[in-house]
Protein backbone atom coordinates (compact mmCIF):
# COMPACT_ATOMS: atom_id res chain seq x y z
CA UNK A 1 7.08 87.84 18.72
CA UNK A 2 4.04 88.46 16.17
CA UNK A 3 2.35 90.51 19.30
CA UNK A 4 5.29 92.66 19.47
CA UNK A 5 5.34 93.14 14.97
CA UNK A 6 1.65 93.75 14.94
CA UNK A 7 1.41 97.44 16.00
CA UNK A 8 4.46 98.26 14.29
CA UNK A 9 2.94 96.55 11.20
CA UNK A 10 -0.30 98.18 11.89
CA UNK A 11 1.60 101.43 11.77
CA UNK A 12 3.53 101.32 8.75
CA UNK A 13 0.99 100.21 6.42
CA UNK A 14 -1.60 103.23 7.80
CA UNK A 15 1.38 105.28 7.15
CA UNK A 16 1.92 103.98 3.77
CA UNK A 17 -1.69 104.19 2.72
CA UNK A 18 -1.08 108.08 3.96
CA UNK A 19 1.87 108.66 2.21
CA UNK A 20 0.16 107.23 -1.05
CA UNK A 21 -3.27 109.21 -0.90
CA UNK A 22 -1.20 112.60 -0.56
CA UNK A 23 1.96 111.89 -1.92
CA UNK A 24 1.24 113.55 -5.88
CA UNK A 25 -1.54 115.49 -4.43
CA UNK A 26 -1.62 119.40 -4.97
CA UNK A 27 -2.17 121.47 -2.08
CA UNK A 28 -4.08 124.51 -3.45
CA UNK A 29 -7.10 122.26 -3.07
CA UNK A 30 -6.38 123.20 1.42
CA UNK A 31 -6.15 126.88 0.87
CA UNK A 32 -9.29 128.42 -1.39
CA UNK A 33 -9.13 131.66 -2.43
CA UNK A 34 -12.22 132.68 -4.20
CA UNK A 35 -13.06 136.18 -3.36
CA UNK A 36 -15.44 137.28 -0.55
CA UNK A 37 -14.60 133.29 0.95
CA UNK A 38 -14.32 133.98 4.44
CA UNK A 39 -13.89 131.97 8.07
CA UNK A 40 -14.56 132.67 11.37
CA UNK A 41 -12.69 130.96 14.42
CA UNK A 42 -12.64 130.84 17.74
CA UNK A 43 -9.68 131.03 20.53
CA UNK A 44 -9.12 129.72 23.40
CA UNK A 45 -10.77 132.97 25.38
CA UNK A 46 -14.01 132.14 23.63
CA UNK A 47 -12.95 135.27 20.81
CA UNK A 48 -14.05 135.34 17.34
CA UNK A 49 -11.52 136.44 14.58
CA UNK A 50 -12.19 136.38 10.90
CA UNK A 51 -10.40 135.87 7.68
CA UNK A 52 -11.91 137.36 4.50
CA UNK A 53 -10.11 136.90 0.83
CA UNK A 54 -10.08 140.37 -0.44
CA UNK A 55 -8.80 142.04 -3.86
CA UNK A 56 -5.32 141.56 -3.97
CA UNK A 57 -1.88 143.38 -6.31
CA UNK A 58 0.55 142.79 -8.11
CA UNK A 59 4.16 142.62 -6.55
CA UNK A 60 7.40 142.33 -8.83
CA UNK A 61 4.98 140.55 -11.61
CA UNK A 62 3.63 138.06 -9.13
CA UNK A 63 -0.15 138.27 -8.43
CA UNK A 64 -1.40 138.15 -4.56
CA UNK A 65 -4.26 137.59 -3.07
CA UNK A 66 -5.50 139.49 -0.35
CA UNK A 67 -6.55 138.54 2.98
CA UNK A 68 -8.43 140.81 5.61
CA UNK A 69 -8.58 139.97 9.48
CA UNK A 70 -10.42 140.93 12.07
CA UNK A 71 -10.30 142.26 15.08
CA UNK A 72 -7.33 143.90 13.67
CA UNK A 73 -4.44 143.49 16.94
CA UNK A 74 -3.53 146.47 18.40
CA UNK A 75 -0.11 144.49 19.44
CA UNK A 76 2.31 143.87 17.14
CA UNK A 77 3.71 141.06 20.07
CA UNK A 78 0.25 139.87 19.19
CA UNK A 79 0.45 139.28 15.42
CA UNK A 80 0.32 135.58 14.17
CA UNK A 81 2.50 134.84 11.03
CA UNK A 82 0.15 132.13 9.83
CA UNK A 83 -3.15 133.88 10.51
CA UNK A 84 -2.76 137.67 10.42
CA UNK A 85 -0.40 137.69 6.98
CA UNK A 86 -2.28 139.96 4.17
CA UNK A 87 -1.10 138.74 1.18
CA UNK A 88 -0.63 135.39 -0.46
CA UNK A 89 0.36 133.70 -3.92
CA UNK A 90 0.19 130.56 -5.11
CA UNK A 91 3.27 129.70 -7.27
CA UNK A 92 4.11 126.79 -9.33
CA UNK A 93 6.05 125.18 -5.99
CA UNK A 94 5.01 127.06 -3.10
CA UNK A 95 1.72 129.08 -1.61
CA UNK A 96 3.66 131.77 -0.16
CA UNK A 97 2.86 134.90 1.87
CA UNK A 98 4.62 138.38 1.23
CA UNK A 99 5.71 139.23 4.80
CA UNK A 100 6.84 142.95 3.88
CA UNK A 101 7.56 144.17 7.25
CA UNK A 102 4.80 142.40 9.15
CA UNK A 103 7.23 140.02 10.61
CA UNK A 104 10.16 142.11 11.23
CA UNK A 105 7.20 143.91 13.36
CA UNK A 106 5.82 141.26 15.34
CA UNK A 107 9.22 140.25 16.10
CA UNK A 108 11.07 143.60 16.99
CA UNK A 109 7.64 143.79 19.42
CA UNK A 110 8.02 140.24 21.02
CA UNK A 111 11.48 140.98 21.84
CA UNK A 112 10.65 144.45 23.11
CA UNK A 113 8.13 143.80 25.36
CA UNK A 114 10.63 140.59 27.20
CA UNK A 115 13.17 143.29 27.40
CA UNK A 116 10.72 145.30 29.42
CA UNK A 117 9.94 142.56 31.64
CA UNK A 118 13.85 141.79 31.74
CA UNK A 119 14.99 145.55 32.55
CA UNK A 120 12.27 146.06 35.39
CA UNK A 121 13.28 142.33 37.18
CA UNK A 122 17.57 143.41 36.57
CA UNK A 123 16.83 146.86 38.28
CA UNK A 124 14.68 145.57 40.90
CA UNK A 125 17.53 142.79 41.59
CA UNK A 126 20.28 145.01 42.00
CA UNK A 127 18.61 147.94 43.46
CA UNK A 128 17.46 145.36 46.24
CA UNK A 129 20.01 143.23 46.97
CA UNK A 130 23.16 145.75 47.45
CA UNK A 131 23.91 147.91 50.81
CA UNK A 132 21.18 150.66 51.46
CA UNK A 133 24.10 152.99 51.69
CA UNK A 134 25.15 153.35 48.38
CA UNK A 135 21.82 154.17 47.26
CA UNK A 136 22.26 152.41 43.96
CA UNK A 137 20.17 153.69 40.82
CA UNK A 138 20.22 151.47 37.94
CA UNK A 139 19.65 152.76 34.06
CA UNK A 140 19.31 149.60 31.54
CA UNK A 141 19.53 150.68 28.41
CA UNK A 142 19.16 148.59 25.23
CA UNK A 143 18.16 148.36 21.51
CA UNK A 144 15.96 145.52 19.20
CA UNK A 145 17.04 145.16 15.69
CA UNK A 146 15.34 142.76 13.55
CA UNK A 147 15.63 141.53 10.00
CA UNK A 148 13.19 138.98 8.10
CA UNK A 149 13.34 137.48 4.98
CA UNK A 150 10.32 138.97 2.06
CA UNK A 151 8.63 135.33 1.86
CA UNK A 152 7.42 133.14 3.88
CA UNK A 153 6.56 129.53 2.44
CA UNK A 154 3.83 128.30 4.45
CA UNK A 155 3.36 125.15 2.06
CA UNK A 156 4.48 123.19 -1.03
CA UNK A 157 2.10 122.89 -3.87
CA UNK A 158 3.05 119.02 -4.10
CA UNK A 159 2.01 117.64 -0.50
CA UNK A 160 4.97 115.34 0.35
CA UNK A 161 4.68 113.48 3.64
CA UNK A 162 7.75 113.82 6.18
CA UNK A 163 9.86 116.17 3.82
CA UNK A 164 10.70 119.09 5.80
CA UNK A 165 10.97 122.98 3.92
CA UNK A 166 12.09 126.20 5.06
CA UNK A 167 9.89 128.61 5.81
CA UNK A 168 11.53 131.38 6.91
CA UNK A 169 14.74 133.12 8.31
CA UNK A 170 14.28 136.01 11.05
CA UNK A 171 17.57 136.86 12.23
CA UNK A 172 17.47 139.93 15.76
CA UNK A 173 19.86 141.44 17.35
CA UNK A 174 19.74 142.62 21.31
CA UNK A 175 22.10 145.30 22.34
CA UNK A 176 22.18 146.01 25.96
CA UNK A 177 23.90 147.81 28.85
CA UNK A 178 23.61 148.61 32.58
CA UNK A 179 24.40 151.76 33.44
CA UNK A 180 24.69 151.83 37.20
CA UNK A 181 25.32 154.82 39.75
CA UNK A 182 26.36 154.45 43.62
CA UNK A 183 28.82 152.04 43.23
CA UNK A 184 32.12 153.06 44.79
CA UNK A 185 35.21 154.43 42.28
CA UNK A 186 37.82 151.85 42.50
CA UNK A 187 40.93 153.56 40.95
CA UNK A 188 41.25 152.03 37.40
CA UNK A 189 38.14 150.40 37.42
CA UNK A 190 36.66 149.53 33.89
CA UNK A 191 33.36 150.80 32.14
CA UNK A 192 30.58 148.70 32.02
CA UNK A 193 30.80 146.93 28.92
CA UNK A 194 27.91 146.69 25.97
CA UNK A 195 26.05 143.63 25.54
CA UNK A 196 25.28 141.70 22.82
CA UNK A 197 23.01 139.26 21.67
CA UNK A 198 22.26 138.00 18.25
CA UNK A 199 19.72 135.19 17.41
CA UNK A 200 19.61 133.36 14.27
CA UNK A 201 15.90 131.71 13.81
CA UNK A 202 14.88 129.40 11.00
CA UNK A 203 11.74 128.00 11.01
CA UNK A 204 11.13 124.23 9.08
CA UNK A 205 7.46 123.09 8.09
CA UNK A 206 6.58 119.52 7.61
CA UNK A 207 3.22 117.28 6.30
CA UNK A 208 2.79 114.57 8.92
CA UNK A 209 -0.08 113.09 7.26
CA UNK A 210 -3.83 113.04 7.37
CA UNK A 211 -6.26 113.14 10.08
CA UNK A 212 -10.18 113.84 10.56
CA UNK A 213 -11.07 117.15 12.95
CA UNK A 214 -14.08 117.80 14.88
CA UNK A 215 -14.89 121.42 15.34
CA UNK A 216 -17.62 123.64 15.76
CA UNK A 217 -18.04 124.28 12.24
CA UNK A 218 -18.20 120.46 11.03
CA UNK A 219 -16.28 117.59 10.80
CA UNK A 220 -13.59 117.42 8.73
CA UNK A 221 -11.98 113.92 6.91
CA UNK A 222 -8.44 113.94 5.37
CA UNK A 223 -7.29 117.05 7.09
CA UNK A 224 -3.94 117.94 6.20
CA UNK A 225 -1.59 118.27 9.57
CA UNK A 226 1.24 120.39 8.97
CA UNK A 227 3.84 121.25 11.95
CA UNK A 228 6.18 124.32 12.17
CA UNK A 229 8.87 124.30 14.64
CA UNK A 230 11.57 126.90 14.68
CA UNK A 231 14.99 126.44 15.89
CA UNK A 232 17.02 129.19 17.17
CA UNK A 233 21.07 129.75 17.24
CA UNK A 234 22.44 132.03 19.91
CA UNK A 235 25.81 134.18 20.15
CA UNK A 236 27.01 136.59 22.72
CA UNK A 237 29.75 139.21 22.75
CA UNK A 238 30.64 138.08 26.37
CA UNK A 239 30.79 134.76 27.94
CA UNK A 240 27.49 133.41 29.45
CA UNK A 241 26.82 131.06 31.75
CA UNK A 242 25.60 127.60 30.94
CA UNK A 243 22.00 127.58 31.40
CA UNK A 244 18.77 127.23 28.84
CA UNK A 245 18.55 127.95 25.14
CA UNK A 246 16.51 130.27 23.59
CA UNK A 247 12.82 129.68 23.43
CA UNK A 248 11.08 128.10 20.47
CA UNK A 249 8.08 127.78 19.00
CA UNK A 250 5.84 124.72 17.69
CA UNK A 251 2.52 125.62 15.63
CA UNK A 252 0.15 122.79 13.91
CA UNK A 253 -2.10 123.67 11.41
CA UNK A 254 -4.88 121.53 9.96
CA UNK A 255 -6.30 121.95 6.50
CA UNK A 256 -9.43 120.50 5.06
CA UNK A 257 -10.02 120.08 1.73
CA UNK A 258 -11.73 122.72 0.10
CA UNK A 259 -12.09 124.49 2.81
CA UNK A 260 -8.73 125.64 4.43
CA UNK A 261 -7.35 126.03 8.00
CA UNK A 262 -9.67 124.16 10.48
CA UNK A 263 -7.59 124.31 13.64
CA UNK A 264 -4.70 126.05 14.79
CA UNK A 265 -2.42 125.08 17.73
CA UNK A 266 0.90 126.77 18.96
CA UNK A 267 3.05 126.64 22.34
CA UNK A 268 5.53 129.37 22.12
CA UNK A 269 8.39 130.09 24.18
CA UNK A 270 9.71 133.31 25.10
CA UNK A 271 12.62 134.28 22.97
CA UNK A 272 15.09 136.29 25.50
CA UNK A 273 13.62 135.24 28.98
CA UNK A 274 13.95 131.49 28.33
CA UNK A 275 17.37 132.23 29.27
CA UNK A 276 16.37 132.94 32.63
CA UNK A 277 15.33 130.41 35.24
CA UNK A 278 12.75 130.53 37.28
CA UNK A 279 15.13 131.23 40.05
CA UNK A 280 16.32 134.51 38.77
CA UNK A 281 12.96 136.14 38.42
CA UNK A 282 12.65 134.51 42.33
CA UNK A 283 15.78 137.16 42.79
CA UNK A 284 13.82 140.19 42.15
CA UNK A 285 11.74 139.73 45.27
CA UNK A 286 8.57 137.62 43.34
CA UNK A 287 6.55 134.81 44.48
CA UNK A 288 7.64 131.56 42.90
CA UNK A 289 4.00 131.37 41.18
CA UNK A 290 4.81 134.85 39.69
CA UNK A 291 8.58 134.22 38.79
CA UNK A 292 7.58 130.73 36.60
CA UNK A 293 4.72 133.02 34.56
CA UNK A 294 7.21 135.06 33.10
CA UNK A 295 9.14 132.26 31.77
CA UNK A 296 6.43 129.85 30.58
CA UNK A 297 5.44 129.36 27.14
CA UNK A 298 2.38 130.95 25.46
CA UNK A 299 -0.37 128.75 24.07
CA UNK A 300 -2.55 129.83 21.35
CA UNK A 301 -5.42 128.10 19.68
CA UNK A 302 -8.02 128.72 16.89
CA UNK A 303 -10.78 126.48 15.90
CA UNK A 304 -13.12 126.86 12.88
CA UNK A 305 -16.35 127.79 13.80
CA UNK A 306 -17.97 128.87 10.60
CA UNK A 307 -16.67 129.59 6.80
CA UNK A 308 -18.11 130.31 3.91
CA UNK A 309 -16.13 129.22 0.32
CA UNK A 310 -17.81 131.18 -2.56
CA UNK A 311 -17.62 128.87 -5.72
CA UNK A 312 -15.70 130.00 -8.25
CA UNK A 313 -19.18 129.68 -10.77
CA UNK A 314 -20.72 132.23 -8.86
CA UNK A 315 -18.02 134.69 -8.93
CA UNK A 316 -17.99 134.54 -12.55
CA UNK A 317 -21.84 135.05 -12.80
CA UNK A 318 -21.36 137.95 -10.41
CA UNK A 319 -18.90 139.51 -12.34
CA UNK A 320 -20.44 138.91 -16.16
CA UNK A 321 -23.79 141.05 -14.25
């Protein structure tokens, strides 16, 4: 019986001692932003990207700081929430980035570019898989709206273990319709109707404790680990049939002390073409290799590779000269 207590005992006491060292503990000490402080990280690829604190503004009384980033994407599918944002305050509850449009961006892009993939596989389906002698064209026509709140919280100033927060709403809309020629006029025959999706995505963020992390620029004790996982509500203007939900996204963030985001980790789903399976891409005349790439999740990853934090001492010496 003791053998079975002891690693649940061993558990919940490491737990506890987490939950006590950051439980009153302010997070602006994980997110510096002294000017000219920058990082540099590394992806997956073997690609450097950097983060620079800039001169910020002023937005409806509340003072940002600013955030540079490069290689700036060319992609707005590309764009990161948590790295690429611009501009960033730290409140008296929450460090906060002003999203303008950046997200409603990246988004409208994402959702684009599946619809792309989505139109290309419908046409080739349908083109290929009626009689040759109706010589069927197919026209798929459609339109991305998307809508995101101004703020983003990425983290409470008090670090509270295993209390979840919003962090944002994004809320898209997919209108779509086939317009098909060939097929034969049956008398009475109805239009193809429109299409409509709408997705409803709210992401939560949540402290799951401490950890040390080993990267290229150091290693790092008492990291905070953060995790953001969205969850995504679906409704259609026609029946569907049963199959999988919308993709979703989880991203893990480490911060160290003094020093900021360490690591970055994030398997992402695709939004729209989670729907399909594997077997509909298979449809459009694809090997089965091919048809599971263009549903499988995305992974991206950053690790710290160098930094500099520029003390707040020396900025005021800089600025007194």
């Amino acid at each position: 019986m003791l053998k079975k207590l002891f690693p649940f005992l061993i558990f919940s006491l490491t737990f506890y001692f987490s939950t006590t060292l950051i439980g009153n503990e302010s997070t602006q000490k994980y997110f510096p932003s002294t000017l000219d402080s920058f990082w540099v990280y590394e992806d997956q690829g073997g690609n450097e990207f950097t983060r620079r604190v800039i001169q910020g503004e002023e937005i409806a009384g509340k003072t940002y700081y600013g955030i540079s980033y490069e290689p700036v994407s060319e992609d707005w599918a590309d764009f990161n929430r948590y790295m690429h944002l611009s501009l960033f305050n730290i409140g008296e509850e929450w460090i906060t980035f002003f999203v303008e449009d950046e997200i409603k961006k990246a988004v409208m892009a994402r959702l684009t570019k599946e619809m792309e993939i989505f139109s290309k596989l419908a046409k080739s389906s349908l083109e290929n898989n009626t009689p040759p002698e109706l010589n069927l064209t197919v026209d798929f026509n459609y339109h991305v709206d998307v809508e995101a709140k101004d703020e983003f919280n990425l983290l409470p100033i008090q670090a509270t273990p295993d209390v979840e927060w919003d962090t944002t709403q994004i809320n898209a809309k997919i209108t779509m319709k086939f317009d098909i020629q060939g097929l034969p006029d049956f008398q009475g025959a109805a239009e193809m109707p429109e299409f409509t999706l709408d997705f409803t995505i709210l992401e939560t963020g949540k402290i799951l404790g401490t950890e040390t992390v080993e990267v290229a620029a150091g290693t790092f004790k008492d990291c905070l680990k953060i995790e953001y996982r969205t969850k995504t509500e679906m409704t259609a203007s026609q029946p569907t049939a049963t199959g999988d939900l919308p993709g979703e996204s989880v991203t893990t963030l480490w911060f160290a002390p003094n020093v900021g985001i360490v690591k970055f980790h994030q398997q992402s789903d695709k939004i729209f073409l989670n729907l399909m399976s594997d077997r509909d891409a298979v449809d459009a005349t694809m090997s089965d290799e091919e048809a599971a790439e263009i549903t499988a999740p995305s992974v991206k990853t950053y690790e710290l590779k160098r930094y500099q934090i520029v003390s707040e001492v020396l900025l005021n010496d800089d600025n007194k000269k």
